[in-house]
Protein backbone atom coordinates (compact mmCIF):
# COMPACT_ATOMS: atom_id res chain seq x y z
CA UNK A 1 17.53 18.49 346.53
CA UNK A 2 20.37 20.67 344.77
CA UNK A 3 22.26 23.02 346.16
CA UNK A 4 20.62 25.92 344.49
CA UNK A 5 17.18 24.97 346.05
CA UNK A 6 18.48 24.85 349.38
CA UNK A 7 20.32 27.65 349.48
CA UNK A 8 16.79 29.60 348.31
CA UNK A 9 14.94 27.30 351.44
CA UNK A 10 17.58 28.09 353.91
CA UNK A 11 16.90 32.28 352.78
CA UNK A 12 13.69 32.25 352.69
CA UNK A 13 13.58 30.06 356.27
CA UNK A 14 15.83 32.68 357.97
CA UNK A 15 13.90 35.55 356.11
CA UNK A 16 10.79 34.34 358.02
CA UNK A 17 12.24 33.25 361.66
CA UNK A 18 13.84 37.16 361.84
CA UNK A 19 10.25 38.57 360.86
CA UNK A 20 9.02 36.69 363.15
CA UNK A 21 11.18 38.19 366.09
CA UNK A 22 10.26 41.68 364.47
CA UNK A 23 6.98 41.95 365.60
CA UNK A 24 8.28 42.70 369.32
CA UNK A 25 9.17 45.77 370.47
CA UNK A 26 12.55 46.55 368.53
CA UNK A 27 14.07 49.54 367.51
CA UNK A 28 13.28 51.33 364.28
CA UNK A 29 14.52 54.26 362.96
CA UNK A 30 12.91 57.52 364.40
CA UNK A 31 10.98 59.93 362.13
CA UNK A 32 8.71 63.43 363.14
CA UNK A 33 5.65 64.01 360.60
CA UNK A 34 5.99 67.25 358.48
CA UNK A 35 2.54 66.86 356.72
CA UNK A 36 -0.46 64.01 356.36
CA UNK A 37 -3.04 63.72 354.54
CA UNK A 38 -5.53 60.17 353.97
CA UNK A 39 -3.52 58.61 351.50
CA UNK A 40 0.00 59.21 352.39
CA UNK A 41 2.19 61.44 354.94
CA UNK A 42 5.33 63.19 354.91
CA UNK A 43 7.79 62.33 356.84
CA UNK A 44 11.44 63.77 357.91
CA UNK A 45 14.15 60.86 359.06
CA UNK A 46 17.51 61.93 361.27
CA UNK A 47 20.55 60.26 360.39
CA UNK A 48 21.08 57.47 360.73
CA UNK A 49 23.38 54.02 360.02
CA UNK A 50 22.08 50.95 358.36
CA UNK A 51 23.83 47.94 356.65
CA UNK A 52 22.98 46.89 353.30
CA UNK A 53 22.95 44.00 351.06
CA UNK A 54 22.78 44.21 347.40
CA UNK A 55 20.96 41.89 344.89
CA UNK A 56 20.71 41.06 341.12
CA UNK A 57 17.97 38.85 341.29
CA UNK A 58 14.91 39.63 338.95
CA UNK A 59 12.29 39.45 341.69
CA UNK A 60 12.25 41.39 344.59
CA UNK A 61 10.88 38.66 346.24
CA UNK A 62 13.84 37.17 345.66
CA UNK A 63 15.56 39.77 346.25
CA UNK A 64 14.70 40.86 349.59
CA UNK A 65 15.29 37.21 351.18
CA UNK A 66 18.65 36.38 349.57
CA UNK A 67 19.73 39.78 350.82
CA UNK A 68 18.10 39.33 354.18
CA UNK A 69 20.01 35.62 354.55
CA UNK A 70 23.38 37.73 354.07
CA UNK A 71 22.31 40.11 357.08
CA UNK A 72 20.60 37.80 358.97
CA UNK A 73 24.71 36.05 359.15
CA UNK A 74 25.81 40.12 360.23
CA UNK A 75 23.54 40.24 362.80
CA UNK A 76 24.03 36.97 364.46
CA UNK A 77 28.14 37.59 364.69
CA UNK A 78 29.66 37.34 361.34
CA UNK A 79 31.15 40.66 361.35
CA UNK A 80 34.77 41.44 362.31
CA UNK A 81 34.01 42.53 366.12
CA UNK A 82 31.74 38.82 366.29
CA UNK A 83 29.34 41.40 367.85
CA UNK A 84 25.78 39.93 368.22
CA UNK A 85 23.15 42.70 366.56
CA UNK A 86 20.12 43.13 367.54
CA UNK A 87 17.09 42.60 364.99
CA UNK A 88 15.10 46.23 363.61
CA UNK A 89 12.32 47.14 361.73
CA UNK A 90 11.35 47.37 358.72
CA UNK A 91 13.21 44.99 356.67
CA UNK A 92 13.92 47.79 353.81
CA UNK A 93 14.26 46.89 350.12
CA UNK A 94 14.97 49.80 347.77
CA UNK A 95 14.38 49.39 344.12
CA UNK A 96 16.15 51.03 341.13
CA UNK A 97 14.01 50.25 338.10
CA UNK A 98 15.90 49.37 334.94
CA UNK A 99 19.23 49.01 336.58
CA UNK A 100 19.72 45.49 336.83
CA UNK A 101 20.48 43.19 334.39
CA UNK A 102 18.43 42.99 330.92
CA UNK A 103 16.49 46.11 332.38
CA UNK A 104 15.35 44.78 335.30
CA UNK A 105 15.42 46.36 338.56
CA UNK A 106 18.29 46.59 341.01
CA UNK A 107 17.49 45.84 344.60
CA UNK A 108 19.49 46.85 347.49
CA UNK A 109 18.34 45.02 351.20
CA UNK A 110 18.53 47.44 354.58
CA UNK A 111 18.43 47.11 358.15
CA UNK A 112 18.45 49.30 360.39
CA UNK A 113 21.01 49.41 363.09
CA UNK A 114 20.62 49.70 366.80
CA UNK A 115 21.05 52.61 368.40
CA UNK A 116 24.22 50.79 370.30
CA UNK A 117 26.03 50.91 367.08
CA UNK A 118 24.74 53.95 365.27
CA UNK A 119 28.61 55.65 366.05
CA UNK A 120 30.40 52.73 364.81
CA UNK A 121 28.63 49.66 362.92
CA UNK A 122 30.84 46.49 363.47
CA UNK A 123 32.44 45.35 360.15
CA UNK A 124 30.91 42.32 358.10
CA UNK A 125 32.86 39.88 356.98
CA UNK A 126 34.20 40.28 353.43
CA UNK A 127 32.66 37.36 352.19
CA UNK A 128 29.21 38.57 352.92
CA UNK A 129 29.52 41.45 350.54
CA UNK A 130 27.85 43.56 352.69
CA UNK A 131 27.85 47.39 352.72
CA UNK A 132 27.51 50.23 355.65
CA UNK A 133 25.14 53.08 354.59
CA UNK A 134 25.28 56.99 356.08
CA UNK A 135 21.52 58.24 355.81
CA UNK A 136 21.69 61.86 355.75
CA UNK A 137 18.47 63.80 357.84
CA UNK A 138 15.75 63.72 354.84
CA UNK A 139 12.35 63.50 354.25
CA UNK A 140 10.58 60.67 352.22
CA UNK A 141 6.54 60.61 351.03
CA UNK A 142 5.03 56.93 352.65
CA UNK A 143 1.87 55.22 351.53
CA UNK A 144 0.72 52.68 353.85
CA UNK A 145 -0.43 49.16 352.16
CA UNK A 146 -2.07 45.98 353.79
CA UNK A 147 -1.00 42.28 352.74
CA UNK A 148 1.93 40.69 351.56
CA UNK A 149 4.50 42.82 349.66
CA UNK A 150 4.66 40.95 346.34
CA UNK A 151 6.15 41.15 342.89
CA UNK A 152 2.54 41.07 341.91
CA UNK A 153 1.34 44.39 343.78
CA UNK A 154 4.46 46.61 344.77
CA UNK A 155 4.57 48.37 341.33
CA UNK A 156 0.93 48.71 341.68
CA UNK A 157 1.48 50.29 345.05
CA UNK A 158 3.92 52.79 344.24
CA UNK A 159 2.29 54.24 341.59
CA UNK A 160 -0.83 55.20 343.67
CA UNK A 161 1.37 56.96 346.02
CA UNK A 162 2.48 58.62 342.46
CA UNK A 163 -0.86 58.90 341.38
CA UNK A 164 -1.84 60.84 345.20
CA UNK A 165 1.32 62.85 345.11
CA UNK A 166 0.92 64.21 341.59
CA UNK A 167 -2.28 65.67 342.74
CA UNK A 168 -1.28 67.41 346.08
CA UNK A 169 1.63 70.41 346.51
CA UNK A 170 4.26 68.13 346.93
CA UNK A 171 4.39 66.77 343.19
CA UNK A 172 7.38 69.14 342.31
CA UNK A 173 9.17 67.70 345.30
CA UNK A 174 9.30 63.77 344.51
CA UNK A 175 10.62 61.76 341.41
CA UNK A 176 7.59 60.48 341.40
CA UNK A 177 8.60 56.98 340.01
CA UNK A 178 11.54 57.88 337.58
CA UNK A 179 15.39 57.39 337.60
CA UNK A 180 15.47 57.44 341.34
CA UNK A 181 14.99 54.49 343.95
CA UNK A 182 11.51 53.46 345.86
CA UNK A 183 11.47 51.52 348.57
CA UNK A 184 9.14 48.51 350.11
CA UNK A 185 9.26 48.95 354.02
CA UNK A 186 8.15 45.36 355.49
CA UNK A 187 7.16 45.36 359.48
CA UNK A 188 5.36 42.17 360.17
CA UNK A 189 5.77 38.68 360.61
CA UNK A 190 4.50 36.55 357.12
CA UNK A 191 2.66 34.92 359.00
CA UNK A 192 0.28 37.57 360.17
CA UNK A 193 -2.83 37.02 358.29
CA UNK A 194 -4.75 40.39 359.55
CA UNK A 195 -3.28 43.72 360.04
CA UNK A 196 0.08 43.41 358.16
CA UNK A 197 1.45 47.02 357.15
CA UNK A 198 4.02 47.84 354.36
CA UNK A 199 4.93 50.99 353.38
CA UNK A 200 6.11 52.81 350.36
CA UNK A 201 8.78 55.29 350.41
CA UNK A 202 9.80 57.72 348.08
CA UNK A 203 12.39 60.61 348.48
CA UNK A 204 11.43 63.87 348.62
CA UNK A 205 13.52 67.11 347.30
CA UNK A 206 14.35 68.72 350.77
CA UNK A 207 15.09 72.17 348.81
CA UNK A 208 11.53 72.17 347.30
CA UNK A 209 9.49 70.60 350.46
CA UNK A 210 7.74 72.65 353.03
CA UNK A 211 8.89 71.53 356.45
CA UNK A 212 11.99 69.66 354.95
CA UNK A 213 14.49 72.96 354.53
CA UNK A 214 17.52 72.11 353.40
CA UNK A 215 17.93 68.79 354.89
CA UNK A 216 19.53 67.20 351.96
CA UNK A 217 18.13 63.59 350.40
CA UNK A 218 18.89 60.00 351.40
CA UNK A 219 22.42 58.43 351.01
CA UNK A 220 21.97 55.06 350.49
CA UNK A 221 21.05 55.00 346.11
């Protein structure tokens, strides 16, 4: 087996053993709903700290474990405090399309942190290439979607939250799949066959959404 293969195994392994451990009662970031309606919801985020890991792989697939292997080593001590992190939810991956290389996206990997080190995140390690992110309080559209996120559906995903928002009052207040970022929230365990949940996020304009004031937009793009 080459090295390249089992570096992708040994991701993808820890990718699944920390989803796993997700589907307990951890900490996620904590949100109020501005407006709902059946196909997506509005919702307004405090700030908050979360660590991120970026990736130039083509697939976010890819993507998402490579940069989850690299936090997965935070978490469990490699940082500059050897602090021992607690695992949140959802595993967030954040995709800029066309920003990569040859046009391809750009994906950038997030975890939440604990509320223990929401003041002051420990340090990673240099060698992990890791970064610390400052969300700002915003507000972000969500579309809930069932399965496994894929490279096969997310796209597919995204644009029917599009699709609902252009049709409702909050079109002027989203991107609504241009320059800016979406994001693929992932809660369960892969292997939870029935009732998985992913989510879509997109930003929303805080200056042009009801409910959201001036609450400014996320940090982390």
């Amino acid at each position: 087996m080459g090295i390249g293969v089992r570096v992708r195994t040994r991701a993808r392994v820890w990718f699944l053993i920390l989803l796993v451990v997700s589907v307990y009662g951890i900490e996620s970031p904590e949100y109020s709903v501005v407006h709902k309606e059946s196909e997506f919801e509005i919702r307004m985020y405090g700030e908050s700290s979360w660590m991120s890991a970026s990736s130039d792989e083509l697939s976010f697939e890819k993507a998402t474990a490579f940069g989850f292997h690299r936090l997965f080593q935070y978490i469990q001590g490699a940082n500059l405090n050897w602090s021992r992190i607690a695992m949140t939810k959802p595993v967030l991956t954040s995709i800029v399309p066309d920003a990569g290389p040859l046009h391809s996206s750009a994906y950038l990997i997030q975890l939440y942190l604990p509320v223990k080190f929401q003041a002051s995140p420990p340090l990673p390690l240099p060698e992990l290439n890791l970064h610390p992110i400052k969300q700002v309080t915003h507000c972000i559209a969500v579309r809930k979607f069932s399965g496994k996120a894929r490279d096969s559906n997310i796209v597919k995903e995204a644009e029917k939250l599009a699709l609902s928002l252009s049709r409702s009052s909050w079109a002027n207040s989203t991107d609504l799949l241009g320059k800016n970022a979406y994001s693929i929230a992932q809660y369960n365990s892969p292997f939870r066959k029935i009732g998985r949940v992913n989510e879509v996020w997109f930003d929303v304009d805080g200056s042009q959404a009801p409910g959201c004031g001036s609450q400014g937009s996320v940090a982390a793009y």
